[in-house]
C-alpha atoms as a PDB file:
ATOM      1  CA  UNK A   1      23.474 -27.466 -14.907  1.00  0.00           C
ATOM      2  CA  UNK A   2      22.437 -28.604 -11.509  1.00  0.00           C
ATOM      3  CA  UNK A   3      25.003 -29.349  -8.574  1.00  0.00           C
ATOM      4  CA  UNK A   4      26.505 -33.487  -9.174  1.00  0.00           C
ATOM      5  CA  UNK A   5      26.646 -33.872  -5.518  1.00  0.00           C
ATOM      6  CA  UNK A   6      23.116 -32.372  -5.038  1.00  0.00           C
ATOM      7  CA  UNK A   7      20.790 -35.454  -4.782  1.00  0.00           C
ATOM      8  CA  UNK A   8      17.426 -33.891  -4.465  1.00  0.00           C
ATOM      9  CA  UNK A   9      14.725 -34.367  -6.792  1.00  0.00           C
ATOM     10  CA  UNK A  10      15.337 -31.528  -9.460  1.00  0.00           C
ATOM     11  CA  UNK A  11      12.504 -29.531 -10.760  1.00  0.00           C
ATOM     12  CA  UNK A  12      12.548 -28.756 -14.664  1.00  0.00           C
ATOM     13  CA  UNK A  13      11.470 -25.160 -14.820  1.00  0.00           C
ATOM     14  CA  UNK A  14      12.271 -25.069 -18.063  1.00  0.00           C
ATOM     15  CA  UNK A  15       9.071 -27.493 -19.094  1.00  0.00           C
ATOM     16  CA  UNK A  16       6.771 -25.668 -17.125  1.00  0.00           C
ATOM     17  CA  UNK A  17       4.889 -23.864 -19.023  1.00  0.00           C
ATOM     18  CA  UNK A  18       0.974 -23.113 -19.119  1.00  0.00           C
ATOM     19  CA  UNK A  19      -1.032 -22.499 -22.851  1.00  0.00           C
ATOM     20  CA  UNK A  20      -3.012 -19.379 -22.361  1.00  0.00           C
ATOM     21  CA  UNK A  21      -5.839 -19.272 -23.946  1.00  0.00           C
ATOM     22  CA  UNK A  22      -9.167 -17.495 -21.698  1.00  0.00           C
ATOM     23  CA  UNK A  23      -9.508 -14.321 -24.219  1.00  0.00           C
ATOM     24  CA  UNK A  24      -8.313 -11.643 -25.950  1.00  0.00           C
ATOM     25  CA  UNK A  25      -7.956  -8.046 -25.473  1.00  0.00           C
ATOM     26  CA  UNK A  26      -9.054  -5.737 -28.680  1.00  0.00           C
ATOM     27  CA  UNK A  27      -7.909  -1.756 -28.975  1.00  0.00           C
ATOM     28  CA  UNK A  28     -12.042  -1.779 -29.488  1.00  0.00           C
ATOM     29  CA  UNK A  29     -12.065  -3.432 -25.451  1.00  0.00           C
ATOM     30  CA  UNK A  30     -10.260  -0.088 -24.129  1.00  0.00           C
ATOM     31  CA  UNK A  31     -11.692   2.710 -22.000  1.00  0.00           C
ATOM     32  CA  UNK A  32     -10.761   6.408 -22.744  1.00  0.00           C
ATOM     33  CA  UNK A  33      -9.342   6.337 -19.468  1.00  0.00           C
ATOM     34  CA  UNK A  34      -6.926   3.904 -18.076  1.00  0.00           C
ATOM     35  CA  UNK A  35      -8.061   4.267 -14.399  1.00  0.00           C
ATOM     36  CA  UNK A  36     -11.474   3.329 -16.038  1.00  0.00           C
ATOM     37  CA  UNK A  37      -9.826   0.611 -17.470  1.00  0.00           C
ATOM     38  CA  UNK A  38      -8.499  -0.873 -14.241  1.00  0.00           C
ATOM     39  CA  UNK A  39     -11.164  -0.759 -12.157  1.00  0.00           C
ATOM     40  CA  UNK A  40     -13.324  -2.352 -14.520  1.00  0.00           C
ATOM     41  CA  UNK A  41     -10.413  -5.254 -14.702  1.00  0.00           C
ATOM     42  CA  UNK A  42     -10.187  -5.087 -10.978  1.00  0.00           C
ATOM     43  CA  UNK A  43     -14.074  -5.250 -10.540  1.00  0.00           C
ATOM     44  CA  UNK A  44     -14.152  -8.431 -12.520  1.00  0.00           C
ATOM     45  CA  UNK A  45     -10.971 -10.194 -10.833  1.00  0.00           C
ATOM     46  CA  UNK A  46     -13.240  -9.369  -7.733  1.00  0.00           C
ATOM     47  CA  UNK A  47     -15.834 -11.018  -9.257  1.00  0.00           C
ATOM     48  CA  UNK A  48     -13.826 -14.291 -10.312  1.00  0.00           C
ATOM     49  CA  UNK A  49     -12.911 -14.603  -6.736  1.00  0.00           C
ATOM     50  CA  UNK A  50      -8.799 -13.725  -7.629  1.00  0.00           C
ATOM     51  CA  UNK A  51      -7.508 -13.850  -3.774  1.00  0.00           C
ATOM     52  CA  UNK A  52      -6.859 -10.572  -2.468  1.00  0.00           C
ATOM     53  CA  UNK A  53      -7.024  -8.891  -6.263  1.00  0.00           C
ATOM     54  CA  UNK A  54      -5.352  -5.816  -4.513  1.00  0.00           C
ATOM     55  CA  UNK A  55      -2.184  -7.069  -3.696  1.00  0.00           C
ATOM     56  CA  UNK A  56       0.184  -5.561  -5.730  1.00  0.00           C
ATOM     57  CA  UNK A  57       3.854  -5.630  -6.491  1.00  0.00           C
ATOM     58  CA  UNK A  58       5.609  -2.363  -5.673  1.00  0.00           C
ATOM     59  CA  UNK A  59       8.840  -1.743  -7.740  1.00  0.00           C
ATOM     60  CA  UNK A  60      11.568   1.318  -5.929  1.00  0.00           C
ATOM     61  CA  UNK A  61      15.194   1.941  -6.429  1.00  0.00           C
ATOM     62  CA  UNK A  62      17.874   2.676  -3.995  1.00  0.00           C
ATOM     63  CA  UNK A  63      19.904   6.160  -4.152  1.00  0.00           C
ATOM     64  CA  UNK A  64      22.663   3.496  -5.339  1.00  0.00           C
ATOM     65  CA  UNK A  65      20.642   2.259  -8.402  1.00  0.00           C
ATOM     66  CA  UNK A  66      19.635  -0.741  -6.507  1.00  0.00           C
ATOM     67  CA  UNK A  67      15.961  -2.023  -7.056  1.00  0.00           C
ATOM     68  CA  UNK A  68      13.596  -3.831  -5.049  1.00  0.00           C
ATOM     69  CA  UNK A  69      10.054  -5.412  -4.650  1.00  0.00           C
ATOM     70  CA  UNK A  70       7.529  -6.315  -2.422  1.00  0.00           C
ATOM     71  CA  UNK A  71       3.608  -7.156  -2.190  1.00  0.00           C
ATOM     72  CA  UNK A  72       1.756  -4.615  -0.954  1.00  0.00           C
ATOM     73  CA  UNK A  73      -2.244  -3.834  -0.481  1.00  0.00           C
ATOM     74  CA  UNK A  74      -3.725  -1.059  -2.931  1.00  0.00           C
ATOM     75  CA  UNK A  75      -5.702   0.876  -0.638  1.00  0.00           C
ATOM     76  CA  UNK A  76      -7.383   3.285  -3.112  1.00  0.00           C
ATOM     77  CA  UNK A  77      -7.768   4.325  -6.639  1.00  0.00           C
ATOM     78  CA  UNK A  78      -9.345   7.126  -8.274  1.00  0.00           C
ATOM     79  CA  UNK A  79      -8.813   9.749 -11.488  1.00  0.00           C
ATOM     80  CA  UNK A  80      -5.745  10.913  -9.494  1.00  0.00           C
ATOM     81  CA  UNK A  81      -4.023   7.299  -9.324  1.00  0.00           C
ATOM     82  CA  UNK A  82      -3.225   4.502  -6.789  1.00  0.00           C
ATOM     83  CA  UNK A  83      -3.003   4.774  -3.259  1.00  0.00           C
ATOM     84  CA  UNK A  84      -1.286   2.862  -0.479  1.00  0.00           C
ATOM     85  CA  UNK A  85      -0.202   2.860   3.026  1.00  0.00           C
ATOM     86  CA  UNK A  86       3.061   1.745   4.535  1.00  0.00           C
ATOM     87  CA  UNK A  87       5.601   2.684   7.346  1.00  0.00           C
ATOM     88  CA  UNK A  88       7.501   5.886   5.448  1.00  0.00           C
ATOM     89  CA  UNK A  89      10.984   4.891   7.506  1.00  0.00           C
ATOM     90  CA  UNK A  90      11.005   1.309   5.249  1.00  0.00           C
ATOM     91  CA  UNK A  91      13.218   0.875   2.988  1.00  0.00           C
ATOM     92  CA  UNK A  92      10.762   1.736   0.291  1.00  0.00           C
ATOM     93  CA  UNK A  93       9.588   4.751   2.117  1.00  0.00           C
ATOM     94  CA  UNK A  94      13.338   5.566   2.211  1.00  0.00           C
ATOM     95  CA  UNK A  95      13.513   4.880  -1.904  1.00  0.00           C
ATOM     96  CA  UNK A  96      10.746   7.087  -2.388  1.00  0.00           C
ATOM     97  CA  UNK A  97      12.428   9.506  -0.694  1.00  0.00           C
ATOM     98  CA  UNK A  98      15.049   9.924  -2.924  1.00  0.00           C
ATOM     99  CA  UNK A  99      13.610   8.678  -6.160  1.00  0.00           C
ATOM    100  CA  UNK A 100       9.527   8.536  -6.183  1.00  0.00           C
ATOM    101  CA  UNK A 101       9.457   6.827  -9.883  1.00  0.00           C
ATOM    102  CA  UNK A 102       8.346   3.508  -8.833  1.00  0.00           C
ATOM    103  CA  UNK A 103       5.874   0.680 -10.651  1.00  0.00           C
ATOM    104  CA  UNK A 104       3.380  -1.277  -9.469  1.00  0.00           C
ATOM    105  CA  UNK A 105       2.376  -4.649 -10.534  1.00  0.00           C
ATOM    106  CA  UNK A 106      -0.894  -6.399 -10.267  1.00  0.00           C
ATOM    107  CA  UNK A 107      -0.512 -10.223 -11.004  1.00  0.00           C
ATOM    108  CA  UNK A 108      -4.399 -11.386 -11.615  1.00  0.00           C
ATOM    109  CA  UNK A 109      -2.842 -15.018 -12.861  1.00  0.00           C
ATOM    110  CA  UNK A 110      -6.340 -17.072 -12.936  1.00  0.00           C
ATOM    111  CA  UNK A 111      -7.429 -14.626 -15.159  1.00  0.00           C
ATOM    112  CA  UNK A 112      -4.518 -14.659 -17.303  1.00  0.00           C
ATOM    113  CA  UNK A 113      -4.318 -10.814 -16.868  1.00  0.00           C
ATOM    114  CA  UNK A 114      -1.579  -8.471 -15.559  1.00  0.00           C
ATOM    115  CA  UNK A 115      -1.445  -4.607 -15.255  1.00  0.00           C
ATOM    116  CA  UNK A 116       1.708  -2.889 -15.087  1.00  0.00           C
ATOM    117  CA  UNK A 117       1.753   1.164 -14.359  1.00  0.00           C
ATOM    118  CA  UNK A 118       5.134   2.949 -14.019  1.00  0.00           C
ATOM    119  CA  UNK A 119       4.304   6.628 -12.165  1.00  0.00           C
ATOM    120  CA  UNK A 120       5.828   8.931  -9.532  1.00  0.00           C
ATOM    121  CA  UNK A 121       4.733   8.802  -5.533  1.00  0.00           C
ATOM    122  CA  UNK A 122       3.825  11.147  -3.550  1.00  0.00           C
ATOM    123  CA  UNK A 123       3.396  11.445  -0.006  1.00  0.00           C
ATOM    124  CA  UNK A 124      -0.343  11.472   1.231  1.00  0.00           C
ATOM    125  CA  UNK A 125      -1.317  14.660   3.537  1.00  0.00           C
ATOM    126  CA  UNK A 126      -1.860  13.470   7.477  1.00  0.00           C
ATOM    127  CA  UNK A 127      -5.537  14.348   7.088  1.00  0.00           C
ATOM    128  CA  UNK A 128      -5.980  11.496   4.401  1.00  0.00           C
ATOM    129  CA  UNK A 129      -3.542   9.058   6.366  1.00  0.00           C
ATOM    130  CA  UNK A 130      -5.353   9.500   9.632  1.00  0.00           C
ATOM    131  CA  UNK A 131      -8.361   9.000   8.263  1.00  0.00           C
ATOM    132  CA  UNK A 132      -7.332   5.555   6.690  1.00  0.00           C
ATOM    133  CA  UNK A 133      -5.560   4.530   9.710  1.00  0.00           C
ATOM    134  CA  UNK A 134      -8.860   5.020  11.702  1.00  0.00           C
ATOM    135  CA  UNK A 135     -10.496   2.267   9.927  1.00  0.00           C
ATOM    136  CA  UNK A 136      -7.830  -0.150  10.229  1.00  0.00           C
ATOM    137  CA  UNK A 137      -8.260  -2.780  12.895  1.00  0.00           C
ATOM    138  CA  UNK A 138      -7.385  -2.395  16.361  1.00  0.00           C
ATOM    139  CA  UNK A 139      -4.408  -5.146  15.961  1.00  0.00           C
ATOM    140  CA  UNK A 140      -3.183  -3.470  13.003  1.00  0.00           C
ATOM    141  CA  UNK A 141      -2.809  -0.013  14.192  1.00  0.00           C
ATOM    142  CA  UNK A 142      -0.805  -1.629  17.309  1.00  0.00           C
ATOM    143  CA  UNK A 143       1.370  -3.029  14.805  1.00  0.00           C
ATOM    144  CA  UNK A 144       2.078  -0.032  13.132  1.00  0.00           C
ATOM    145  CA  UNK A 145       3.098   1.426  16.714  1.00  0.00           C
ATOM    146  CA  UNK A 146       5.056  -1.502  17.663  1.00  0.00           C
ATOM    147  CA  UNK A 147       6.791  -2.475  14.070  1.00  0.00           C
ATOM    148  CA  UNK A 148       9.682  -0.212  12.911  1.00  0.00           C
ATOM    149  CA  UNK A 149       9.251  -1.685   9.460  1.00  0.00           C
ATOM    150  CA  UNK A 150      12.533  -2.932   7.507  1.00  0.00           C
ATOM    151  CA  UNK A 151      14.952  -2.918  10.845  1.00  0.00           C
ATOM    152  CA  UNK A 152      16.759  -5.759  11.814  1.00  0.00           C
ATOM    153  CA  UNK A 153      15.481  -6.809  15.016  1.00  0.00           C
ATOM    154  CA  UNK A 154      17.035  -9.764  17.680  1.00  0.00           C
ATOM    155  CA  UNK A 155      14.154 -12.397  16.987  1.00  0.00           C
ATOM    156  CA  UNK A 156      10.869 -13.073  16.544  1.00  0.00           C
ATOM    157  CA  UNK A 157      10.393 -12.836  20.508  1.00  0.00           C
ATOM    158  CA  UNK A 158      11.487  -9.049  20.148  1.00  0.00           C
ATOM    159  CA  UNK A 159       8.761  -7.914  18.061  1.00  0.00           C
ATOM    160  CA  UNK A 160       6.687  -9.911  20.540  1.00  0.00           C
ATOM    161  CA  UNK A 161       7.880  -7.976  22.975  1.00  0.00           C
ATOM    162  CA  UNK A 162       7.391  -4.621  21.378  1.00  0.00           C
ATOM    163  CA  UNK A 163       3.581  -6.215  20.292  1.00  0.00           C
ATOM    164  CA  UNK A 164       2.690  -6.588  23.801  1.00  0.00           C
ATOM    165  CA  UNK A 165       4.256  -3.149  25.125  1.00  0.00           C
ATOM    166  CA  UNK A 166       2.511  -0.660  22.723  1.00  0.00           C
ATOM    167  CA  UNK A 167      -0.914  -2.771  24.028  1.00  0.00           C
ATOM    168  CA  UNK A 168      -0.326  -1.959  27.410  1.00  0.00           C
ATOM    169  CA  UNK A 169       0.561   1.664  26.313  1.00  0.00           C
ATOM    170  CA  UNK A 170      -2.584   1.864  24.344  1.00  0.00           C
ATOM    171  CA  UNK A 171      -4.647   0.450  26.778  1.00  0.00           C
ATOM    172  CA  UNK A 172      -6.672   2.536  27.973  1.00  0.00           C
ATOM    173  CA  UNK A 173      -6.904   4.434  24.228  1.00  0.00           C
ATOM    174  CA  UNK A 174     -10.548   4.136  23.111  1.00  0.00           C
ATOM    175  CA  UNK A 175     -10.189   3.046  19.605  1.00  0.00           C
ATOM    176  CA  UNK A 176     -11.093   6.383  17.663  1.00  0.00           C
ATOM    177  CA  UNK A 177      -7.857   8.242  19.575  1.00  0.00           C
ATOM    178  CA  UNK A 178      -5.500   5.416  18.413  1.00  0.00           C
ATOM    179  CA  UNK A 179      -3.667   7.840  15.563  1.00  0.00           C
ATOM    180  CA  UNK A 180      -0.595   6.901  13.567  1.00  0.00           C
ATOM    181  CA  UNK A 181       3.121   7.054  14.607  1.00  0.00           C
ATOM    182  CA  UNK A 182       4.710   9.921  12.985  1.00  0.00           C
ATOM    183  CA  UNK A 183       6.360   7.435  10.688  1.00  0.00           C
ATOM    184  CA  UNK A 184       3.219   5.807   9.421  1.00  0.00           C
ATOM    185  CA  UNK A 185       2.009   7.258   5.975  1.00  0.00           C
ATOM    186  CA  UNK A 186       1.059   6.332   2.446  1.00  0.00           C
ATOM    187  CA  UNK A 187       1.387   7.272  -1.003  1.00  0.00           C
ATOM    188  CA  UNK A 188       0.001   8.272  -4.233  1.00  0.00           C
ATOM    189  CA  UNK A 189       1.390   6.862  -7.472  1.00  0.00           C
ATOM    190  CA  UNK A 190       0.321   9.183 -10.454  1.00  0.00           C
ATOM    191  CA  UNK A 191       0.600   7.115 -13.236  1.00  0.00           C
ATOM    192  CA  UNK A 192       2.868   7.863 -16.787  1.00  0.00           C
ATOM    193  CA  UNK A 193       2.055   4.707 -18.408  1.00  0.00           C
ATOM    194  CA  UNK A 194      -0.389   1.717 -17.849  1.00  0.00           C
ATOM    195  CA  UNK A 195      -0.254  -1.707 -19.640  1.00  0.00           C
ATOM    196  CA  UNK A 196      -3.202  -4.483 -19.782  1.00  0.00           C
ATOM    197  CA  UNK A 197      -1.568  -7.453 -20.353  1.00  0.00           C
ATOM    198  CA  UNK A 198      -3.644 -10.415 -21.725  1.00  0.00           C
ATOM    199  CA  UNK A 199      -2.362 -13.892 -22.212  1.00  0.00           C
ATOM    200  CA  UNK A 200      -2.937 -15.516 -25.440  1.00  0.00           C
ATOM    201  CA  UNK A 201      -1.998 -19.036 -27.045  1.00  0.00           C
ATOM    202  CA  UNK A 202       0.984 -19.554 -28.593  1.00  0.00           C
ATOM    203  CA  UNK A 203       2.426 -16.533 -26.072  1.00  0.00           C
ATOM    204  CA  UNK A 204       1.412 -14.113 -28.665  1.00  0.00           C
ATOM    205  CA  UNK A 205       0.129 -12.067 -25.289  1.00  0.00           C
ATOM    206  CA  UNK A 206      -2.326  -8.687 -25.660  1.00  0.00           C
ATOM    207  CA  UNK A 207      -0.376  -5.817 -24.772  1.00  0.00           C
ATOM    208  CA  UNK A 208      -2.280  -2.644 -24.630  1.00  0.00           C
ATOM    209  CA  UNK A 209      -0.653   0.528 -23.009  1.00  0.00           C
ATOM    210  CA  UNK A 210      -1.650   3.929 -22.379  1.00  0.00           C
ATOM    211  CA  UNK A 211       0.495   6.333 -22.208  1.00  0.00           C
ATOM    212  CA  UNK A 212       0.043  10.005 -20.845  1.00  0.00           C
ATOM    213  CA  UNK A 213       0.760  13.432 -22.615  1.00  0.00           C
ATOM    214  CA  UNK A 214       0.413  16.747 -21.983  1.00  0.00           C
ATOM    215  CA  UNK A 215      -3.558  16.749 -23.041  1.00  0.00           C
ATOM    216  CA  UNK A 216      -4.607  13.048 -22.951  1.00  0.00           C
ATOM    217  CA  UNK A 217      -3.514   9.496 -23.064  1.00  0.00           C
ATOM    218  CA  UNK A 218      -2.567   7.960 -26.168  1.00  0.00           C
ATOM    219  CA  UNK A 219      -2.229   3.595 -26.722  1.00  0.00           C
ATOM    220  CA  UNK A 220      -0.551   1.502 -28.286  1.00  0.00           C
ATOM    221  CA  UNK A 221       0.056  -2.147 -28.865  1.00  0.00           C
ATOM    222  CA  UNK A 222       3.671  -3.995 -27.794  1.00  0.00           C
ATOM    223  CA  UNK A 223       4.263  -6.772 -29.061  1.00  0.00           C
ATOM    224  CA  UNK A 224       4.790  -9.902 -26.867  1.00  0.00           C
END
């Protein structure tokens, strides 16, 4: 029940509510393999035009049981898993310190679809983060120097400051010497378990999910 005294317009979020009905996922549908699986998804969200069809959710928990989420930009994927960059001294960095099970989440709404994979990080060698770093932007990479990711800072006029310092540092850096900060790095999340969610009327979703063993992945349907 909404505040008496509150006299904005209130929004019914409990009527909104979308029918989903743009197709169906079939066990016959699946690859062998679910990294197979999701870049064949991901090539056709590409293909629909989904913005940015790499942004993903990333899912960590604190050392005090305390979880947390935020977008962030796959980077990579391959037969080993996903791959991602980020300042290690965050707060997720800091999670993954202490607990690498983490889950990612890729929301591909206009197609109806969702992935889910729940995995364990690991911390990329230098070699592979250098060599991602070196194709970032010039204005990115200063960023990385001049954001300490996750710290509270004074204002926005402080980062500002800190911007235009690291570019006068750098100045005179041609762009294929500007390296990482120690505390720049990435990640790869080997997955356990991978679901392709479809939506379907009547919310009876598609829930597909592969799950890995010992000597292969096995799947299985959830219902919705």
């Amino acid at each position: 029940m909404g505040d008496p005294h509150d006299d904005r317009p209130q929004v019914d979020l409990a009527g909104l509510r979308e029918e989903y009905a743009a197709g169906g996922l079939e066990e016959s549908d699946l690859l062998p393999d679910p990294i197979a699986m999701f870049e064949r998804w991901f090539a056709e969200a590409r293909a629909a035009g989904v913005h940015e069809p790499n942004a993903m959710v990333v899912a960590t928990v604190s050392p005090s049981g305390q979880p947390s989420s935020r977008f962030v930009l796959l980077k990579g994927v391959g037969p080993d898993g996903f791959r991602f960059f980020t300042n290690l001294a965050s707060r997720k960095g800091a999670d993954l310190a202490e607990n690498p099970r983490c889950a990612l989440l890729f929301p591909w709404h206009p197609l109806e679809r969702q992935v889910r994979v729940e995995g364990v990080a690991t911390a990329l060698s230098r070699a592979d983060v250098e060599a991602y770093f070196a194709v970032r932007p010039r204005g990115s990479r200063l960023g990385a120097w001049a954001s300490h990711q996750s710290q509270v800072v004074a204002g926005r006029e402080e980062l500002s400051g800190a911007y235009a310092a690291v570019e006068d540092r750098f100045a005179d850096v041609p762009d294929d010497e500007l390296g990482p900060p120690d505390e720049w790095g990435g990640y790869l999340v080997r997955p356990d378990v991978v679901e392709f969610w479809q939506g379907r009327p009547g919310r009876m979703h598609d829930r597909l999910v592969y799950t890995r063993t010992p000597d292969a992945w096995t799947t299985h349907r959830l219902a919705p």
